[in-house]
N, C-alpha and C. Protein backbone atom coordinates (compact mmCIF):
# COMPACT_ATOMS: atom_id res chain seq x y z
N UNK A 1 1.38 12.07 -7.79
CA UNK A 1 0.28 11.24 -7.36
C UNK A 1 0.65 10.64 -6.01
N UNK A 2 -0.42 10.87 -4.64
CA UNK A 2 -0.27 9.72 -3.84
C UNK A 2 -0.53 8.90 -3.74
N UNK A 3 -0.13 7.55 -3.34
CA UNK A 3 -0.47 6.34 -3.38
C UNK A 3 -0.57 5.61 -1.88
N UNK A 4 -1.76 4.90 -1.58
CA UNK A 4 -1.46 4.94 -0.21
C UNK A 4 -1.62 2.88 0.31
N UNK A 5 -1.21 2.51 0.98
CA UNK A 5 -0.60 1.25 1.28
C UNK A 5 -1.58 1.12 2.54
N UNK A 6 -2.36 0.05 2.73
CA UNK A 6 -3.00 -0.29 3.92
C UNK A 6 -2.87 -1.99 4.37
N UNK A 7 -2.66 -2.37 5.18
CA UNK A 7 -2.29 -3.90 5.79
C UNK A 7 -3.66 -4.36 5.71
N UNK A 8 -4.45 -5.51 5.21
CA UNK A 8 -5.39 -6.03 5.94
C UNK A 8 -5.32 -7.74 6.23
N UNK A 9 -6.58 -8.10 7.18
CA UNK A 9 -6.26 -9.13 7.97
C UNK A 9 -7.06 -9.76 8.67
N UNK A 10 -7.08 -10.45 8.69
CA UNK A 10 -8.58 -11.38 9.74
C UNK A 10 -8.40 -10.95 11.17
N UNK A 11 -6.87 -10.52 11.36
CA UNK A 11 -6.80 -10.63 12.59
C UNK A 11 -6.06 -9.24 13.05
N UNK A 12 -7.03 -8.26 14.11
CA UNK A 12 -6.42 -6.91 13.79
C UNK A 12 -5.03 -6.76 14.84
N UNK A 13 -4.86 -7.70 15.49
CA UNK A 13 -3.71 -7.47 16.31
C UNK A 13 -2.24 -7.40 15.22
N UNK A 14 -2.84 -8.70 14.26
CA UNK A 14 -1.82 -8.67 13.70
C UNK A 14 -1.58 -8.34 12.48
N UNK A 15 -2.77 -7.52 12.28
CA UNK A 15 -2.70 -6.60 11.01
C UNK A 15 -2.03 -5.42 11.54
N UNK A 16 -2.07 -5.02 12.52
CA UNK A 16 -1.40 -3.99 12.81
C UNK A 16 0.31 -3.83 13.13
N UNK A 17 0.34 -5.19 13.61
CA UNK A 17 1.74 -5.43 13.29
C UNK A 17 2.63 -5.29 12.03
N UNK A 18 1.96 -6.07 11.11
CA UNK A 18 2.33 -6.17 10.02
C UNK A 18 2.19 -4.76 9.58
N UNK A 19 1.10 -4.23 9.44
CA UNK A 19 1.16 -3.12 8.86
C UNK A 19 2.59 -1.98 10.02
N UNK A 20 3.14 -2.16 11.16
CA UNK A 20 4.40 -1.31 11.37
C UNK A 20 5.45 -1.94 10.94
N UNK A 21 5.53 -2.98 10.57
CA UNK A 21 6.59 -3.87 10.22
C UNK A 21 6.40 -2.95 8.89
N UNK A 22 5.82 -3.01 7.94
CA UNK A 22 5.95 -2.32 6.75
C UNK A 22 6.13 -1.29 6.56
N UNK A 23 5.52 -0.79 7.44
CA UNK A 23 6.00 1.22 7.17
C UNK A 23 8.04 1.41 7.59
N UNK A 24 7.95 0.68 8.73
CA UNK A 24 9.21 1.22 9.05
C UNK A 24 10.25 0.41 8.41
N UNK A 25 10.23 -0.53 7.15
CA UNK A 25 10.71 -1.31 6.02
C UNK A 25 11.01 -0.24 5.09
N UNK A 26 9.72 0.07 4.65
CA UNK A 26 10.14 1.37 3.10
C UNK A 26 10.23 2.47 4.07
N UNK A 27 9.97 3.11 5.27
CA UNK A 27 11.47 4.00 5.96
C UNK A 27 12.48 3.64 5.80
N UNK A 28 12.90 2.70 5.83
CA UNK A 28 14.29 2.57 6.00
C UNK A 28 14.76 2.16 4.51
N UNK A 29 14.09 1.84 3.56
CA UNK A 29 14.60 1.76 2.26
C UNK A 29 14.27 3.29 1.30
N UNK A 30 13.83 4.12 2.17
CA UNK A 30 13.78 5.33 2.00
C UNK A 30 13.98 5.99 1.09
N UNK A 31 15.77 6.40 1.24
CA UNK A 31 17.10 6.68 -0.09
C UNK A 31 16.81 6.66 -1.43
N UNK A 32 16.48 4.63 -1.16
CA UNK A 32 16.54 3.65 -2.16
C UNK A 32 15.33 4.26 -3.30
N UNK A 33 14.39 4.67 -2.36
CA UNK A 33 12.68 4.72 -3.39
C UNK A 33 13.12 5.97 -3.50
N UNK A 34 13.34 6.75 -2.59
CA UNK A 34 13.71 8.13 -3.25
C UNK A 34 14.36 8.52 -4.70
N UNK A 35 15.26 7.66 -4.57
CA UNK A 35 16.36 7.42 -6.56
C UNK A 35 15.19 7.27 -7.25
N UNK A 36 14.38 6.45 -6.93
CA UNK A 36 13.67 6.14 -8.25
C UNK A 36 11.63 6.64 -8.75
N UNK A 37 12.02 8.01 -7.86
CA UNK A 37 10.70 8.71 -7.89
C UNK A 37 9.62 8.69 -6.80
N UNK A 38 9.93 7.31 -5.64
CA UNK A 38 8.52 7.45 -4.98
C UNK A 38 9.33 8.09 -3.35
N UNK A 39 8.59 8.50 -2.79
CA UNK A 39 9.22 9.51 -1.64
C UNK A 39 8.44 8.76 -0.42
N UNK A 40 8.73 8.71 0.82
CA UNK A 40 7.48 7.74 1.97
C UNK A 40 6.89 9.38 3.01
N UNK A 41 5.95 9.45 2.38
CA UNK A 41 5.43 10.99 3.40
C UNK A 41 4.90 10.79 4.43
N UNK A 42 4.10 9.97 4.94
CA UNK A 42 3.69 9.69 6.34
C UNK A 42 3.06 8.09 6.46
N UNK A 43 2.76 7.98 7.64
CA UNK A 43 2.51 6.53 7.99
C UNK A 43 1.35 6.82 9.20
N UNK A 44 0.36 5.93 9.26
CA UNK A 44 0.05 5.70 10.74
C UNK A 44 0.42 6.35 11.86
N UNK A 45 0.03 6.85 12.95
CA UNK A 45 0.57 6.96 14.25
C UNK A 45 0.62 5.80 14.96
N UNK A 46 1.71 5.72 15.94
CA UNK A 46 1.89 4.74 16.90
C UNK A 46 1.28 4.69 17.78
N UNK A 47 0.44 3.65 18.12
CA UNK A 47 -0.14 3.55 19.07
C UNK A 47 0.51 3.75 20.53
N UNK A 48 -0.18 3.80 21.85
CA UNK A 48 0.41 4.17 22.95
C UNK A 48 0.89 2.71 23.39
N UNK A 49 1.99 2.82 24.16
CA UNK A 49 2.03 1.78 24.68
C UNK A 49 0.88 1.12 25.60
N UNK A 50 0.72 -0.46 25.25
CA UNK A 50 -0.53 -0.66 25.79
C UNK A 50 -2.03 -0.87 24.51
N UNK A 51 -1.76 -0.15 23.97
CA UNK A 51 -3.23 0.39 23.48
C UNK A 51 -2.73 -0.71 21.76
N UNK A 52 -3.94 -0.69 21.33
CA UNK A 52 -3.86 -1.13 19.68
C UNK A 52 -4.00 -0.30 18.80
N UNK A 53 -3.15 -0.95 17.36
CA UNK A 53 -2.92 0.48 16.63
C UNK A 53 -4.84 0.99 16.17
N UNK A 54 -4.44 1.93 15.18
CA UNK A 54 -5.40 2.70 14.75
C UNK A 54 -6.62 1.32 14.27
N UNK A 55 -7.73 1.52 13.82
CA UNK A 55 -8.43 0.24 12.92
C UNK A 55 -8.18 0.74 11.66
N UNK A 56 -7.92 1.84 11.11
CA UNK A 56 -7.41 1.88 9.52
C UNK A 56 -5.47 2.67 9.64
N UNK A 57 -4.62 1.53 9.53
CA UNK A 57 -3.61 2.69 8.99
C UNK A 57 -3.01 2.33 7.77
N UNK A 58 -2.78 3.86 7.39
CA UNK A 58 -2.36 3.93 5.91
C UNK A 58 -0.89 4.71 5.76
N UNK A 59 -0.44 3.99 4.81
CA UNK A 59 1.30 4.45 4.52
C UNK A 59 1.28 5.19 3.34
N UNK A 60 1.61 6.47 3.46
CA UNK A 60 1.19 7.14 2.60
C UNK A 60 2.37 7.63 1.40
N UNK A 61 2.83 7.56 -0.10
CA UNK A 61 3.89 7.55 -0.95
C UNK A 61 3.36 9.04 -1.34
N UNK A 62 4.39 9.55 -1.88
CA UNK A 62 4.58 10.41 -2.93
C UNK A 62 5.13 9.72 -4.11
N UNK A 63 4.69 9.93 -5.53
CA UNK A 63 5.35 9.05 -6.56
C UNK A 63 5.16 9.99 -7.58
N UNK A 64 6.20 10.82 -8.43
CA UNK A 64 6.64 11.85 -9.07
C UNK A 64 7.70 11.60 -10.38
N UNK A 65 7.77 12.09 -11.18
CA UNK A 65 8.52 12.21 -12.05
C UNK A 65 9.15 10.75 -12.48
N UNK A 66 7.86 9.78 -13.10
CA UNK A 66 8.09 8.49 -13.93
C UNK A 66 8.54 7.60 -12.89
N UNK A 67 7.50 7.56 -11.66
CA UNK A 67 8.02 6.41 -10.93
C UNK A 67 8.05 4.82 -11.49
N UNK A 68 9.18 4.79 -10.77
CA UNK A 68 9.66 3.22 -11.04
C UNK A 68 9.02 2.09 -10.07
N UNK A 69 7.74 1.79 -10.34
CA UNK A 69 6.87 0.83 -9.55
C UNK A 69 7.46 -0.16 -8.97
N UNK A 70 8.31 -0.62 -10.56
CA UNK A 70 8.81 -2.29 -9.69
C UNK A 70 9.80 -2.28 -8.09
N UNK A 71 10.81 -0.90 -8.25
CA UNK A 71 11.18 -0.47 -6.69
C UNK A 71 10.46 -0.77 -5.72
N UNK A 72 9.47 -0.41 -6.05
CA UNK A 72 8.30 -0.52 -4.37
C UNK A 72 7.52 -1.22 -4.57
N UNK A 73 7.56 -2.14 -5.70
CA UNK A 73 7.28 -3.77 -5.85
C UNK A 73 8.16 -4.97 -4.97
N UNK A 74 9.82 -4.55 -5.27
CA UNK A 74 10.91 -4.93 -4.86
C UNK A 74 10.73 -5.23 -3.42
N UNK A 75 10.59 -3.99 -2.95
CA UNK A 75 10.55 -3.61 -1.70
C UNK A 75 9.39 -4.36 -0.73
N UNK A 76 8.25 -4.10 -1.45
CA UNK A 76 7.21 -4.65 -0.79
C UNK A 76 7.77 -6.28 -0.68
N UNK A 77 7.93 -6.77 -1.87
CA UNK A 77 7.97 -8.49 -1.75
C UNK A 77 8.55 -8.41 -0.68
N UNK A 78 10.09 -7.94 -0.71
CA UNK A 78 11.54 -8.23 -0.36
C UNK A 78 10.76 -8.31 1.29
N UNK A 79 9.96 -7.20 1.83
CA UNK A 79 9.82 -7.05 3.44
C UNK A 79 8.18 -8.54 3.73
N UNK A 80 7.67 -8.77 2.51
CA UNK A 80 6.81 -9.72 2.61
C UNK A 80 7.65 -11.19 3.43
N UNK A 81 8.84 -11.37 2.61
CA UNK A 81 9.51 -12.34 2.28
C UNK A 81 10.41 -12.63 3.51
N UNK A 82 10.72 -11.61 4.21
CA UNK A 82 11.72 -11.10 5.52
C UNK A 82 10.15 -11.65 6.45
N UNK A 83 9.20 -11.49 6.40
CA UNK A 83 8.49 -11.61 7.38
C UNK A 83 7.48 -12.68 7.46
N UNK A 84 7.25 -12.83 6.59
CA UNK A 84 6.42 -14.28 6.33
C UNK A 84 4.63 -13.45 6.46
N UNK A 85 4.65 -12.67 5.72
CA UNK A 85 3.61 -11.46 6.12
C UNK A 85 2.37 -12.40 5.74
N UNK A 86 1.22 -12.21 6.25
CA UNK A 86 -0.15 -13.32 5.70
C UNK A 86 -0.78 -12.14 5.29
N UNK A 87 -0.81 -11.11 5.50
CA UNK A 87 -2.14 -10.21 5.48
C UNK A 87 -2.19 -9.65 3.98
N UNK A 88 -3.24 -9.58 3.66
CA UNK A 88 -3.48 -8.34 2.06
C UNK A 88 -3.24 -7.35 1.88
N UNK A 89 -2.73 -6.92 0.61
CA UNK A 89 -2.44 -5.38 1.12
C UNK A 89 -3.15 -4.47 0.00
N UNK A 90 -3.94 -3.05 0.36
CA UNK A 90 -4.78 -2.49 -0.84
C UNK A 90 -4.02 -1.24 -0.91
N UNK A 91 -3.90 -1.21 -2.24
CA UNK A 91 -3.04 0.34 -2.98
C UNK A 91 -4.11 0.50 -3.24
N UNK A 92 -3.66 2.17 -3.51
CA UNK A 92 -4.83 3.12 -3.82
C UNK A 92 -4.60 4.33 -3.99
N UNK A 93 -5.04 5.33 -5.32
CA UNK A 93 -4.42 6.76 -4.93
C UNK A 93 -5.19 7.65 -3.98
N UNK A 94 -4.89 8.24 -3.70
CA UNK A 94 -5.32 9.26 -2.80
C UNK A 94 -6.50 10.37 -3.83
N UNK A 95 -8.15 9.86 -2.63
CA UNK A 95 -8.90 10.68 -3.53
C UNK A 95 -9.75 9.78 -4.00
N UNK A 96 -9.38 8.73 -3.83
CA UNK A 96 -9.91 7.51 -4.32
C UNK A 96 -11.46 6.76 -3.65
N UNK A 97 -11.63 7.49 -2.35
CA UNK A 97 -12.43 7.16 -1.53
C UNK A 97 -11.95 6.16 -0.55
N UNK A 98 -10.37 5.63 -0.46
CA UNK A 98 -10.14 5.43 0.18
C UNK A 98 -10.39 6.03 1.98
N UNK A 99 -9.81 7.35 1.96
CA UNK A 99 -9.68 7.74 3.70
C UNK A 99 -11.17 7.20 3.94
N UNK A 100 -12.39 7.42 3.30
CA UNK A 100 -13.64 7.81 4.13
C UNK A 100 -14.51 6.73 3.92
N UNK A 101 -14.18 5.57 3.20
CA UNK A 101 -14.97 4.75 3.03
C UNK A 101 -15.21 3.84 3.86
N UNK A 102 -16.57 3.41 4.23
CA UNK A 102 -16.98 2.44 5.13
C UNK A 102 -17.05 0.55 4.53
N UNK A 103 -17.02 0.50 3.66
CA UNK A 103 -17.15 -0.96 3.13
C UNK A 103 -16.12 -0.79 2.61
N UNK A 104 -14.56 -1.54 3.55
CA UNK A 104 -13.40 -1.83 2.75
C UNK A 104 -13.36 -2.70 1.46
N UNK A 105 -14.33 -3.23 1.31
CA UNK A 105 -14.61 -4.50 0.34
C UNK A 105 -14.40 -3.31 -0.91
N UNK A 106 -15.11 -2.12 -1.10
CA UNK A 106 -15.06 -1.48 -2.43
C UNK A 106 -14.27 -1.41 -3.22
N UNK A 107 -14.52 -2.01 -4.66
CA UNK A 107 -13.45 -1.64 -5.43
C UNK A 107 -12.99 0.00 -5.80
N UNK A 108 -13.94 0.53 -4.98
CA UNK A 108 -13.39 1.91 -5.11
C UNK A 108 -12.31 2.63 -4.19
N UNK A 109 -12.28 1.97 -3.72
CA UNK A 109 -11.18 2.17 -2.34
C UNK A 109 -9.91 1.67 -3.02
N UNK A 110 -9.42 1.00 -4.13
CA UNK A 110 -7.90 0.91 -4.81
C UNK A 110 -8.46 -1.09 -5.28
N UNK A 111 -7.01 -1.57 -4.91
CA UNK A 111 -6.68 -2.57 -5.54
C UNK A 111 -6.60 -3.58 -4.50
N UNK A 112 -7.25 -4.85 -4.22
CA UNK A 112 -6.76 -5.61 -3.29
C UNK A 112 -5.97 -6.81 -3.34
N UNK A 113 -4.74 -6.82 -2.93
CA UNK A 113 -3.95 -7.77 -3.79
C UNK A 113 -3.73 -9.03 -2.31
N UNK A 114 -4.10 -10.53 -2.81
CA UNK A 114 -4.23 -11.19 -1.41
C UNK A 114 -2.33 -11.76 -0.90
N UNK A 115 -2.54 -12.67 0.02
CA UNK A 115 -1.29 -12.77 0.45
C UNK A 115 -0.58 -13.18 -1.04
N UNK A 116 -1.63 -14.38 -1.54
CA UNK A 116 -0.95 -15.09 -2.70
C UNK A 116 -0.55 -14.23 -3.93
N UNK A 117 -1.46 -13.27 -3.99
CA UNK A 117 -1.18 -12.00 -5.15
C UNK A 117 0.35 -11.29 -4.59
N UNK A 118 0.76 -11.22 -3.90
CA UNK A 118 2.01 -10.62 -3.09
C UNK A 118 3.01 -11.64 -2.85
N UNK A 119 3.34 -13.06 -3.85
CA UNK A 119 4.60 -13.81 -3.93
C UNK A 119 4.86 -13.73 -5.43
N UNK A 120 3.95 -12.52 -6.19
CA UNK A 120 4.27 -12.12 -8.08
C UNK A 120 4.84 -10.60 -7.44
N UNK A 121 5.63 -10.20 -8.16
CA UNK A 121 5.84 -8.71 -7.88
C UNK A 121 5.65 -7.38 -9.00
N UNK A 122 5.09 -8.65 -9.95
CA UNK A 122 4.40 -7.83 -10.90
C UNK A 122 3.11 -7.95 -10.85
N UNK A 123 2.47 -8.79 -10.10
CA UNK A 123 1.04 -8.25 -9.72
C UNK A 123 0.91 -6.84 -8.98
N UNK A 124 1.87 -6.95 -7.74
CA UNK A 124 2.17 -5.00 -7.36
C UNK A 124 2.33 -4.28 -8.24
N UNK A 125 3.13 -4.48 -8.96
CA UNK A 125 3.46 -3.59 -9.93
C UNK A 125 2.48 -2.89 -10.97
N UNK A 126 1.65 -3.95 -11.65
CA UNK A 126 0.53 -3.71 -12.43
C UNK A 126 -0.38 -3.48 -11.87
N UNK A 127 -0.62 -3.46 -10.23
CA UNK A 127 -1.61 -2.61 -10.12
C UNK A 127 -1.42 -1.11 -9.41
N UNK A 128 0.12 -0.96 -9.40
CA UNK A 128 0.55 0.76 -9.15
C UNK A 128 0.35 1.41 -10.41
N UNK A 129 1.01 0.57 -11.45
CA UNK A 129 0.28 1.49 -12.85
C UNK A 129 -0.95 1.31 -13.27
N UNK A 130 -1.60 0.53 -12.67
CA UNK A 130 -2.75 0.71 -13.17
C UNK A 130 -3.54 1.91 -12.43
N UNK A 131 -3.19 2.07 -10.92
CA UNK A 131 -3.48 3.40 -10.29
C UNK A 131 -2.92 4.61 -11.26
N UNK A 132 -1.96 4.65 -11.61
CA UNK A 132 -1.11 5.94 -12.01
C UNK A 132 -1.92 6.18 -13.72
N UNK A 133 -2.10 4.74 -14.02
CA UNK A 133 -3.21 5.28 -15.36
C UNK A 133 -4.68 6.17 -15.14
N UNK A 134 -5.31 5.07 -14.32
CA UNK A 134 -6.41 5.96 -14.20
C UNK A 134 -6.07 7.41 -13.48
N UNK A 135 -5.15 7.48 -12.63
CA UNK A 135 -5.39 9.07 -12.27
C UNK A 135 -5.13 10.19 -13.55
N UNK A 136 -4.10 9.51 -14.62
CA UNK A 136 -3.47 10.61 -15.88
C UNK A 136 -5.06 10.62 -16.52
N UNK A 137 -5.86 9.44 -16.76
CA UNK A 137 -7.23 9.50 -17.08
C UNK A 137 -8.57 10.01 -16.42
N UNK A 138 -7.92 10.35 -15.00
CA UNK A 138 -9.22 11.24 -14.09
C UNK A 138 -10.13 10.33 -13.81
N UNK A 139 -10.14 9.24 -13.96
CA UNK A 139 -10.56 8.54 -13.32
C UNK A 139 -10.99 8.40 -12.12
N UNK A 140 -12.06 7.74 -11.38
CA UNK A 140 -12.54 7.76 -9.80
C UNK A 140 -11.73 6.51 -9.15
N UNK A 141 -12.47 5.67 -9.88
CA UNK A 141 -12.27 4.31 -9.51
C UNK A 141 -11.76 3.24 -10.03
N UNK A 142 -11.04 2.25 -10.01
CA UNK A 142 -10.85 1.19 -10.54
C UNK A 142 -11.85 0.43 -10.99
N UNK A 143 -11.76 -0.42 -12.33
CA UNK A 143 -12.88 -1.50 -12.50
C UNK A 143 -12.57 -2.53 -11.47
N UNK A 144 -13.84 -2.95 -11.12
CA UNK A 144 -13.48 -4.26 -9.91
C UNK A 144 -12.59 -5.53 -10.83
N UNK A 145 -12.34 -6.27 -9.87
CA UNK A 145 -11.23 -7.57 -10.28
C UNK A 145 -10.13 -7.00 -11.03
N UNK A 146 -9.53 -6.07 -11.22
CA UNK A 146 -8.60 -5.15 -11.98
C UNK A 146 -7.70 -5.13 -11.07
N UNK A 147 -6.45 -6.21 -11.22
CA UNK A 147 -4.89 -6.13 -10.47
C UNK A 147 -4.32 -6.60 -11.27
């Protein structure tokens, strides 16, 4: 299953920050997620120097053979916590209507967990399995308020 990670933010300068601050965090804890099932397959492109990043970027997981959520629960807090991050962040599997959707608000687009939902690390957590349920169930979408 992919699972895909997007920064959001009132403010896109610094949603976009945040959101490279995070990708190149679980790069570099890489190894670590690798041991425990989830793999980091692509991220965003970098913007040019000068220029602002993309208006949607997404960090994109591989998560295989009984991933261990709370890892990239861990991880997420741990780089929240290193940064003093404000912005929300929405999981989601891939397929989800995430890439193409125009009203980020949808609960069909994944899970939106706010800054305050992101100082529990089992709120991440319960809502990666709750992605990884509905996909074993074929599921489309999440029920709304469901994190």
């Amino acid at each position: 299953m992919y699972v895909r990670l997007s920064v959001h933010g009132p403010d896109p300068t610094q949603q976009a920050l945040e959101f490279r601050s995070l990708s190149r965090w679980l790069t570099e804890q890489g190894g670590e997620l690798r041991g425990t099932g989830i793999t980091v397959k692509d991220v965003g492109d970098e913007p040019a120097p000068g220029e602002m990043g993309g208006t949607f970027e997404v960090l994109r997981l591989l998560a295989e053979h009984g991933p261990n959520w709370g890892a990239l629960a861990v991880a997420v807090i741990s780089w929240r916590d290193a940064r003093a991050a404000r912005g929300a962040l929405r999981v989601a599997r891939e397929g989800s209507g995430e890439d193409s959707a125009t009203d980020e608000d949808s609960a069909a687009d994944g899970i939106m967990l706010s800054a305050a939902d992101l100082r529990d690390p089992d709120a991440l957590r319960r809502a990666l399995e709750r992605l990884e349920e509905l996909a074993r169930e074929g599921a489309d979408t999440p029920p709304e308020g469901d994190a």
